[in-house]
C-alpha atoms as a PDB file:
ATOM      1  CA  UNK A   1      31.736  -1.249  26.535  1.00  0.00           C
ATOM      2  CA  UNK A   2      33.877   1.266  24.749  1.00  0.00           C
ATOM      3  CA  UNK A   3      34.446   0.548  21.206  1.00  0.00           C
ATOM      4  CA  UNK A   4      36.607   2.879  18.684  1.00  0.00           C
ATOM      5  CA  UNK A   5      35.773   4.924  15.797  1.00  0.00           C
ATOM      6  CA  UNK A   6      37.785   2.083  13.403  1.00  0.00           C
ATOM      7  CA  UNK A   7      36.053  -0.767  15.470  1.00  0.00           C
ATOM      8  CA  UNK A   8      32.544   1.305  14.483  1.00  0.00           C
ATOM      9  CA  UNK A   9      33.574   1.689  10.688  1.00  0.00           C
ATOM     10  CA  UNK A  10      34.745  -1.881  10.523  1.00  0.00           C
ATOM     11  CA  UNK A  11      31.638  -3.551  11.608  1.00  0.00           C
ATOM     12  CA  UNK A  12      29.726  -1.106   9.337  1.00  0.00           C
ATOM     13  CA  UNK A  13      30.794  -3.618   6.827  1.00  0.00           C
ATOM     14  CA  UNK A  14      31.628  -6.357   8.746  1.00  0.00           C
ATOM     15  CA  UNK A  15      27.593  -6.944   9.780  1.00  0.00           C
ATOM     16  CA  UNK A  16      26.107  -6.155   6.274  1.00  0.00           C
ATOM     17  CA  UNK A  17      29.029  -9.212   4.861  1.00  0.00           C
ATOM     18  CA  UNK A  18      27.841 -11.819   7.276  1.00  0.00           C
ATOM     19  CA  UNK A  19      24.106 -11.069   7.003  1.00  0.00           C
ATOM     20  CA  UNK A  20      23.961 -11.492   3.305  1.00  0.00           C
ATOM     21  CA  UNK A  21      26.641 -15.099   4.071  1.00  0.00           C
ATOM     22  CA  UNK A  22      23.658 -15.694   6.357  1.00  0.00           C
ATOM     23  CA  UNK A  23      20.832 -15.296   3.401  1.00  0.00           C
ATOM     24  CA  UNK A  24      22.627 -17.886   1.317  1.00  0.00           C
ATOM     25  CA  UNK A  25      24.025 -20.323   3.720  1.00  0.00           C
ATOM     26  CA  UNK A  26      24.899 -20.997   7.469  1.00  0.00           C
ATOM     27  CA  UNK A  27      27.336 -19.072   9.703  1.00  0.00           C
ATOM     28  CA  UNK A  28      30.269 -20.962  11.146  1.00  0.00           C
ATOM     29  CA  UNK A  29      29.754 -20.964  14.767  1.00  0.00           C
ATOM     30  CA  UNK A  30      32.886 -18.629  14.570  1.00  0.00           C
ATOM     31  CA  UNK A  31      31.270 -15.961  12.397  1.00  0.00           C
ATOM     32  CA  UNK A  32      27.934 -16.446  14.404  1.00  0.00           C
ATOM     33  CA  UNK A  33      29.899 -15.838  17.752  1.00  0.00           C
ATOM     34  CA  UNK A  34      31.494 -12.600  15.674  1.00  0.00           C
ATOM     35  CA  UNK A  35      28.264 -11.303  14.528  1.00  0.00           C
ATOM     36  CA  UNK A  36      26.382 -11.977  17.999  1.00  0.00           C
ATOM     37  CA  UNK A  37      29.074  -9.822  19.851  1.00  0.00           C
ATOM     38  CA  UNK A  38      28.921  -6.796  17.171  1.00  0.00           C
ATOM     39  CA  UNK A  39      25.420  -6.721  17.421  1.00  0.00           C
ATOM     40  CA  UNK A  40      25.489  -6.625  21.557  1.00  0.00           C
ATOM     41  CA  UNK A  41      27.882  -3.992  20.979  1.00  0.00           C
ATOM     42  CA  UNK A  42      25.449  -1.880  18.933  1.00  0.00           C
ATOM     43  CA  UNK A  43      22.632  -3.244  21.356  1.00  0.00           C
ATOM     44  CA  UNK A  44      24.270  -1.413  23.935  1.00  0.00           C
ATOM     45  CA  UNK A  45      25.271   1.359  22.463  1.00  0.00           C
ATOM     46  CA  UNK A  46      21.454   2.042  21.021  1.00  0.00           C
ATOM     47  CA  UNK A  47      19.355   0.122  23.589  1.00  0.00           C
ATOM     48  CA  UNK A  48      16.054   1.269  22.110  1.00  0.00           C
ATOM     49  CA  UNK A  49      16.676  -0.017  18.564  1.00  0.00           C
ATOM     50  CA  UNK A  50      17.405  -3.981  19.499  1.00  0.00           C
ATOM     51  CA  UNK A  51      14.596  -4.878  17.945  1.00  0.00           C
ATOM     52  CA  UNK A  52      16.069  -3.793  14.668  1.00  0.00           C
ATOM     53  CA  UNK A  53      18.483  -5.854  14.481  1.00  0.00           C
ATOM     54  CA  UNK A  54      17.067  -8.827  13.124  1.00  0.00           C
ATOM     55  CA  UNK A  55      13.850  -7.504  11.974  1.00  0.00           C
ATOM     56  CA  UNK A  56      15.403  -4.972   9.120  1.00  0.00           C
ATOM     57  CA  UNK A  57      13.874  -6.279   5.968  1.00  0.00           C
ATOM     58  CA  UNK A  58      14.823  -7.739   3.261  1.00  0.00           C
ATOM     59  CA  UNK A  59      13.652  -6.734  -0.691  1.00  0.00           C
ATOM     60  CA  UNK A  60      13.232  -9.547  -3.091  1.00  0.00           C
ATOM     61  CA  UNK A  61      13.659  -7.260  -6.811  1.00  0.00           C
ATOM     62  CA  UNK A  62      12.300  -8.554  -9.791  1.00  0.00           C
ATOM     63  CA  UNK A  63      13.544  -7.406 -13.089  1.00  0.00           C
ATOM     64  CA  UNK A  64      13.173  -8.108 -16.699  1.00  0.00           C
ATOM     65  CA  UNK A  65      13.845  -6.564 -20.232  1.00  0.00           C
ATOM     66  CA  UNK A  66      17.139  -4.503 -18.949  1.00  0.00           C
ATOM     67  CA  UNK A  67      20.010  -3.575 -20.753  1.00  0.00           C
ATOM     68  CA  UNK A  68      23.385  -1.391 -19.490  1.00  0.00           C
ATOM     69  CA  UNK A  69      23.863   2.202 -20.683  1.00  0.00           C
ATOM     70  CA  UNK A  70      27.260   3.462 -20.722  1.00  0.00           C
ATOM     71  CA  UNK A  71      27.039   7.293 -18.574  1.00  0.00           C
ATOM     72  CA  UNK A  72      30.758   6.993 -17.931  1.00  0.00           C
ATOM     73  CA  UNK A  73      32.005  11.209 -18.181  1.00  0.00           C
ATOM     74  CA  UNK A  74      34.385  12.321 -20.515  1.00  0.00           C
ATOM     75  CA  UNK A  75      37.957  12.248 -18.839  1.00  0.00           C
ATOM     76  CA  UNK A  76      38.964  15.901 -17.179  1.00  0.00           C
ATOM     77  CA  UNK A  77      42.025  17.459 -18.046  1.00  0.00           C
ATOM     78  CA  UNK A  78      43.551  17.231 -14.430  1.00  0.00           C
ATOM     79  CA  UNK A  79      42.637  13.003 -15.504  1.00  0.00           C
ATOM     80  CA  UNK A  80      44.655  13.266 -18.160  1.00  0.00           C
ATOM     81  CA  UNK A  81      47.422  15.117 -17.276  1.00  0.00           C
ATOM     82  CA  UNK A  82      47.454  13.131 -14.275  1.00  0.00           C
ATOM     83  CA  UNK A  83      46.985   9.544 -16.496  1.00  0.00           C
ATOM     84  CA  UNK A  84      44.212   9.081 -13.627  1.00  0.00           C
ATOM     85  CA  UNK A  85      41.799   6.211 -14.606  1.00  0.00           C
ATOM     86  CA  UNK A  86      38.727   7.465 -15.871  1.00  0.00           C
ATOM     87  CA  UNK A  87      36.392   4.491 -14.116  1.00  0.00           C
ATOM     88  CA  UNK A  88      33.244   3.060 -16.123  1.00  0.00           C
ATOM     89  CA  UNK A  89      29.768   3.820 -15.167  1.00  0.00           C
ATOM     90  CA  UNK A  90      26.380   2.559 -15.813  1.00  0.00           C
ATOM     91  CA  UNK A  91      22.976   2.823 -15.803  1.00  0.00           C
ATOM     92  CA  UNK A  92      20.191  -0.037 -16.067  1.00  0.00           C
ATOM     93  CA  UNK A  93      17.477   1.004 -19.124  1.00  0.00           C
ATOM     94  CA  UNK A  94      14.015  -0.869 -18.565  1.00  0.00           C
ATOM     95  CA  UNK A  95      11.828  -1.338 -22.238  1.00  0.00           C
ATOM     96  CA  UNK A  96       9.087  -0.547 -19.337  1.00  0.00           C
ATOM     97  CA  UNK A  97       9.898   0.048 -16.143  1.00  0.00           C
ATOM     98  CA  UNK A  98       6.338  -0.159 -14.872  1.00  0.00           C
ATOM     99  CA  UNK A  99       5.812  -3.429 -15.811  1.00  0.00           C
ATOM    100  CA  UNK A 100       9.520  -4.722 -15.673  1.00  0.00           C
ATOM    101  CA  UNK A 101      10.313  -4.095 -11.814  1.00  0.00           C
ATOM    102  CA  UNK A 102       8.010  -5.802  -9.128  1.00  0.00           C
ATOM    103  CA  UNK A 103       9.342  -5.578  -5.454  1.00  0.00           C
ATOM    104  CA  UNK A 104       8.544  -8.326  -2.585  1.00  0.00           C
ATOM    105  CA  UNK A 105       9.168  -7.352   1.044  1.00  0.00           C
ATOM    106  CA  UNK A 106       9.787  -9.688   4.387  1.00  0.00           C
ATOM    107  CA  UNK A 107      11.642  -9.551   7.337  1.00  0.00           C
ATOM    108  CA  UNK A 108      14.880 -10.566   7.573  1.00  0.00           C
ATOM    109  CA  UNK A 109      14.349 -13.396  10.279  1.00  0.00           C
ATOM    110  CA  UNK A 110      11.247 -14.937   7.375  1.00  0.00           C
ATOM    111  CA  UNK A 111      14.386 -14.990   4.569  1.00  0.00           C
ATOM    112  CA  UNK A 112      16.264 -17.080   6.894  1.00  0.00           C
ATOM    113  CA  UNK A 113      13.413 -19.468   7.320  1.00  0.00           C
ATOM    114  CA  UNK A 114      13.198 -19.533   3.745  1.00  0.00           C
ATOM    115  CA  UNK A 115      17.050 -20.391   3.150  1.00  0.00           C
ATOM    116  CA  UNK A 116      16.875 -23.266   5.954  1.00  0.00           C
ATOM    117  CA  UNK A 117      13.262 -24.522   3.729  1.00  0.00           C
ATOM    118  CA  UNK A 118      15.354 -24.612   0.930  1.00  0.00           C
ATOM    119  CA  UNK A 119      18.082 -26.443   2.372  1.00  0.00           C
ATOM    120  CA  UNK A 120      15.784 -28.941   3.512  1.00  0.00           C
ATOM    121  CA  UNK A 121      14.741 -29.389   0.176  1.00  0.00           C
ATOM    122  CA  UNK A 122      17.368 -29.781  -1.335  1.00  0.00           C
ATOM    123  CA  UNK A 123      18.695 -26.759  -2.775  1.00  0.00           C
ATOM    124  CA  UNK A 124      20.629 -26.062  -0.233  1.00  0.00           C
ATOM    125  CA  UNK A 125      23.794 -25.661  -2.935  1.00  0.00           C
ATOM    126  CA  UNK A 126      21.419 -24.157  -5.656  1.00  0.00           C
ATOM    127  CA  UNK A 127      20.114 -21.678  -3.405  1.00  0.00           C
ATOM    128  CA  UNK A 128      22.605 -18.784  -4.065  1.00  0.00           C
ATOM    129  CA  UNK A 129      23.056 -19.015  -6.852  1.00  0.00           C
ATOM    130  CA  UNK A 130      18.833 -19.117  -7.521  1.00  0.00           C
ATOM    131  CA  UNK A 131      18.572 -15.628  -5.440  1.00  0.00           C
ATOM    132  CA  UNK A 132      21.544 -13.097  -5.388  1.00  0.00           C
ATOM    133  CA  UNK A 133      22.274 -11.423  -2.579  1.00  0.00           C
ATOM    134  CA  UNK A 134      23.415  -8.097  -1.964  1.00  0.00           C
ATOM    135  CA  UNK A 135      22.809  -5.011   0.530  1.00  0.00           C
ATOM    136  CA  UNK A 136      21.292  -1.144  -0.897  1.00  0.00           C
ATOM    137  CA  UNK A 137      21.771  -2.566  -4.184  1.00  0.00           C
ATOM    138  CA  UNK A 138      19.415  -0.510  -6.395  1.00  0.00           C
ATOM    139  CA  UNK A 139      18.811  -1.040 -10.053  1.00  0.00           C
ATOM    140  CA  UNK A 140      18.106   2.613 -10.386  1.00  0.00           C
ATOM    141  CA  UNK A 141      21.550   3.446  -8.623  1.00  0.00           C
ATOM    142  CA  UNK A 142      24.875   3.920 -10.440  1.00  0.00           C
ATOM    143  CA  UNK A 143      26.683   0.971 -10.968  1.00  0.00           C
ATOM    144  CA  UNK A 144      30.606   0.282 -11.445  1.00  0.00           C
ATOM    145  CA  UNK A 145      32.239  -2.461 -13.274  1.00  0.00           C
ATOM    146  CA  UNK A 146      31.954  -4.790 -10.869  1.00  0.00           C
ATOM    147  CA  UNK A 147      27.989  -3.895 -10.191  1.00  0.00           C
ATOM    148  CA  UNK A 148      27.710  -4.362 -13.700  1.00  0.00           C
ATOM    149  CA  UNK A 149      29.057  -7.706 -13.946  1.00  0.00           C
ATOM    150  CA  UNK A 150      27.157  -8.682 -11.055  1.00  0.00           C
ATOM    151  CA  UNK A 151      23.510  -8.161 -12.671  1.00  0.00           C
ATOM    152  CA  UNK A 152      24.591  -9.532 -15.469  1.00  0.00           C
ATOM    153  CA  UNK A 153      25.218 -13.311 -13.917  1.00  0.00           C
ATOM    154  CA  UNK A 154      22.212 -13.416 -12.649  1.00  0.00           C
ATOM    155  CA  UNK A 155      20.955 -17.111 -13.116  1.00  0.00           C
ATOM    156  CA  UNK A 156      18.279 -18.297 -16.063  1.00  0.00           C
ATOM    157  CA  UNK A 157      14.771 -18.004 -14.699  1.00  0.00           C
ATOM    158  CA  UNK A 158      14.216 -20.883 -16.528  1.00  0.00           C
ATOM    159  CA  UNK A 159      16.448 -22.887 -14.340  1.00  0.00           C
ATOM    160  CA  UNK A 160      15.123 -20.964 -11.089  1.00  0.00           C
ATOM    161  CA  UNK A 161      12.138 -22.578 -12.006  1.00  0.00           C
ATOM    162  CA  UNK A 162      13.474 -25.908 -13.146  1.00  0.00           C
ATOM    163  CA  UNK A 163      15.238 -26.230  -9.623  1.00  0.00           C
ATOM    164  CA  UNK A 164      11.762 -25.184  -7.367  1.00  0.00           C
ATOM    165  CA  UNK A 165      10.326 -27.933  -9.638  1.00  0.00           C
ATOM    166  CA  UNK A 166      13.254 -30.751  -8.792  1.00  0.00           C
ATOM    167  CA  UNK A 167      12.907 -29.591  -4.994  1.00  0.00           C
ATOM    168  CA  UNK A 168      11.227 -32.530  -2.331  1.00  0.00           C
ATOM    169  CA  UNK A 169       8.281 -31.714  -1.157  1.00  0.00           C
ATOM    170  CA  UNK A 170       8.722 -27.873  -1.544  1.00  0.00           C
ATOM    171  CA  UNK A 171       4.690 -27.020  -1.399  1.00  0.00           C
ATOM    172  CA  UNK A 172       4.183 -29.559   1.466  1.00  0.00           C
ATOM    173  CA  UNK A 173       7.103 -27.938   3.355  1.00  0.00           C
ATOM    174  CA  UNK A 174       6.116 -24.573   2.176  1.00  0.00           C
ATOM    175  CA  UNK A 175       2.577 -25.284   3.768  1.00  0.00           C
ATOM    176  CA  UNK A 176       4.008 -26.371   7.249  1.00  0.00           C
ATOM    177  CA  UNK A 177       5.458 -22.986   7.137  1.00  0.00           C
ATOM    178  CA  UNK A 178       2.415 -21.462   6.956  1.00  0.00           C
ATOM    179  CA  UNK A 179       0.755 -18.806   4.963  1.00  0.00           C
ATOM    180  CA  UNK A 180       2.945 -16.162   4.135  1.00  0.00           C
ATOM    181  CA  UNK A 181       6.098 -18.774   3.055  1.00  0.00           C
ATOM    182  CA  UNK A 182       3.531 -20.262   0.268  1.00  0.00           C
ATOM    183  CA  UNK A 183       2.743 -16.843  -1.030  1.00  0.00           C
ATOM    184  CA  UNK A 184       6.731 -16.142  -0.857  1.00  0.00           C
ATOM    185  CA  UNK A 185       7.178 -19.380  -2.794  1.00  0.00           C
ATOM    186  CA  UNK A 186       4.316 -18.580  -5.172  1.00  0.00           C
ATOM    187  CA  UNK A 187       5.254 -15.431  -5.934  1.00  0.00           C
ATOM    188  CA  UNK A 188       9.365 -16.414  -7.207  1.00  0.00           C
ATOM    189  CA  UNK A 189       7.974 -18.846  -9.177  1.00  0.00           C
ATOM    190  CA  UNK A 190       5.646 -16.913 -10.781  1.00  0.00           C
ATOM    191  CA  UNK A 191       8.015 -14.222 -11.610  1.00  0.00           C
ATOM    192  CA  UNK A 192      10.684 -16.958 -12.618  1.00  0.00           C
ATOM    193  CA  UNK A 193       7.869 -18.623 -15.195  1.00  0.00           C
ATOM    194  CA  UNK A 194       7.523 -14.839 -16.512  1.00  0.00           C
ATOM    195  CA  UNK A 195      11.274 -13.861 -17.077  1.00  0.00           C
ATOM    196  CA  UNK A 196      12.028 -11.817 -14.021  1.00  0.00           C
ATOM    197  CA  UNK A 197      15.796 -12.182 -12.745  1.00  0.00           C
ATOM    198  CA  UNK A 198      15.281 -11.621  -9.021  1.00  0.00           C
ATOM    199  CA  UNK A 199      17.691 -10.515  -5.863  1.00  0.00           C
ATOM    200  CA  UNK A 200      17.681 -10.244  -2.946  1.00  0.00           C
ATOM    201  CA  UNK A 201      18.268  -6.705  -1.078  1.00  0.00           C
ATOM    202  CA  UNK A 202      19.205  -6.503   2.609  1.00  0.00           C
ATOM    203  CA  UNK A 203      18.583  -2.893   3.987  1.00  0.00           C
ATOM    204  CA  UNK A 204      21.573  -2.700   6.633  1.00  0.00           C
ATOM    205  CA  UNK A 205      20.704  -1.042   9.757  1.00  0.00           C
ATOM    206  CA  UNK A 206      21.754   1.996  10.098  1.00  0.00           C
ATOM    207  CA  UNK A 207      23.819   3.037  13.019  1.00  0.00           C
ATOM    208  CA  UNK A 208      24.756   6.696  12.410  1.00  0.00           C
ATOM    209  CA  UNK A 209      28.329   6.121  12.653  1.00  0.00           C
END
C-alpha cells in the first residue's frame, strides 16, 4: 500500500485526535472505520510494531498547588520592526513539586475499559469533563495561550469526587473488572479527596515520519 509523505503527516495528527475522542467517548463507526484503516496502513508499513498500536500507554497526572509564570521573551528588534506578534509563554510553578505531582500509568486498551465502566455508570456525560485528555502534554513543558487556558479549566476535585460518589454501583462494577480497575478507581479518588487536578496523557506512537 503506498501512502504519501502528506497522507503520513496527516495521520500523525489525525490518530493522536481520535484516540484521545476515543478516551472520552465512543467513535462513530465512521471515525472507527478511519482510524482502523490508518492504523493497517502503519501496520503494514512497520509489521513488527502492531502490537503498539493499542498497547501505548496512557499517563493519568496528578497535580496540585500550581500557579502560571509568565517566561514570555522580550520582543526582538526584527519583531518590532516587523510588528510580528510577540506570542505568550508559560511555565507551571509547583509550592512542591515532590509532593504536588503523582503519575499513574495503564495501557491504553485498560483506559478504554475504564471510559465504557464509567458510561455504564452513569457518567458517561461527566466523564470528560472529570479527566482531561490530551497527548505529550507535560506540565514541565512550555505552554502557549491556549495550553494555558487548558490547565486552568480543569474541573473541581471536589466535584470529581462528588460525581464517583453519585455513580451506580461504581465499586461493584469496578470489582467485576477486576483488580487493577479498583486500584485505578481508588487511586482518582484518593487524589480527588486530596486536591489533585488530574489528566489524562496519551503517549502517541511514534512512527518516525
Amino acid at each position: 500500500m503506498s501512502v504519501s509523505r502528506e497522507e503520513w503527516r496527516r495521520m500523525a495528527t489525525r490518530v493522536p485526535e481520535l484516540r484521545k475522542k476515543e478516551l472520552r467517548s465512543k467513535l462513530t463507526a465512521a471515525e472507527r472505520q478511519e482510524l482502523e484503516q490508518m492504523l493497517a496502513m502503519k501496520a503494514e508499513r512497520y509489521p513488527n510494531r502492531t502490537g503498539e498500536q493499542y498497547a501505548d500507554n496512557v499517563r493519568l497526572t496528578a497535580i496540585r498547588n500550581m500557579t502560571f509564570i509568565d517566561v514570555t521573551r522580550k520582543a526582538s528588534l526584527f519583531q518590532k520592526l516587523m510588528k510580528q506578534e510577540n506570542l505568550k509563554e508559560y511555565r507551571i510553578q509547583l509550592l512542591n513539586e515532590e509532593e504536588d505531582v503523582i503519575y499513574y500509568t495503564f495501557h491504553f486498551t485498560f483506559a478504554l475499559e475504564m471510559r465504557q465502566l464509567m458510561e455504564d455508570v452513569g457518567l458517561g456525560l461527566d466523564w470528560p469533563k472529570m479527566l482531561p485528555v490530551d497527548d505529550a502534554m507535560n506540565y514541565t513543558d512550555p505552554l502557549d495561550e491556549e495550553d494555558k487556558e487548558w490547565f486552568e479549566a480543569f474541573p473541581d476535585p471536589a466535584w470529581c469526587v462528588a460525581k464517583l460518589q453519585e455513580a451506580r454501583n461504581l465499586e461493584e462494577q469496578a470489582v467485576a473488572h477486576g483488580e487493577e480497575m479498583v486500584m485505578a478507581i481508588r487511586w482518582l479518588k484518593t487524589h480527588w479527596e486530596k486536591g489533585y487536578q488530574i489528566y489524562a496523557d496519551i503517549d502517541p506512537w511514534d512512527d518516525d515520519e
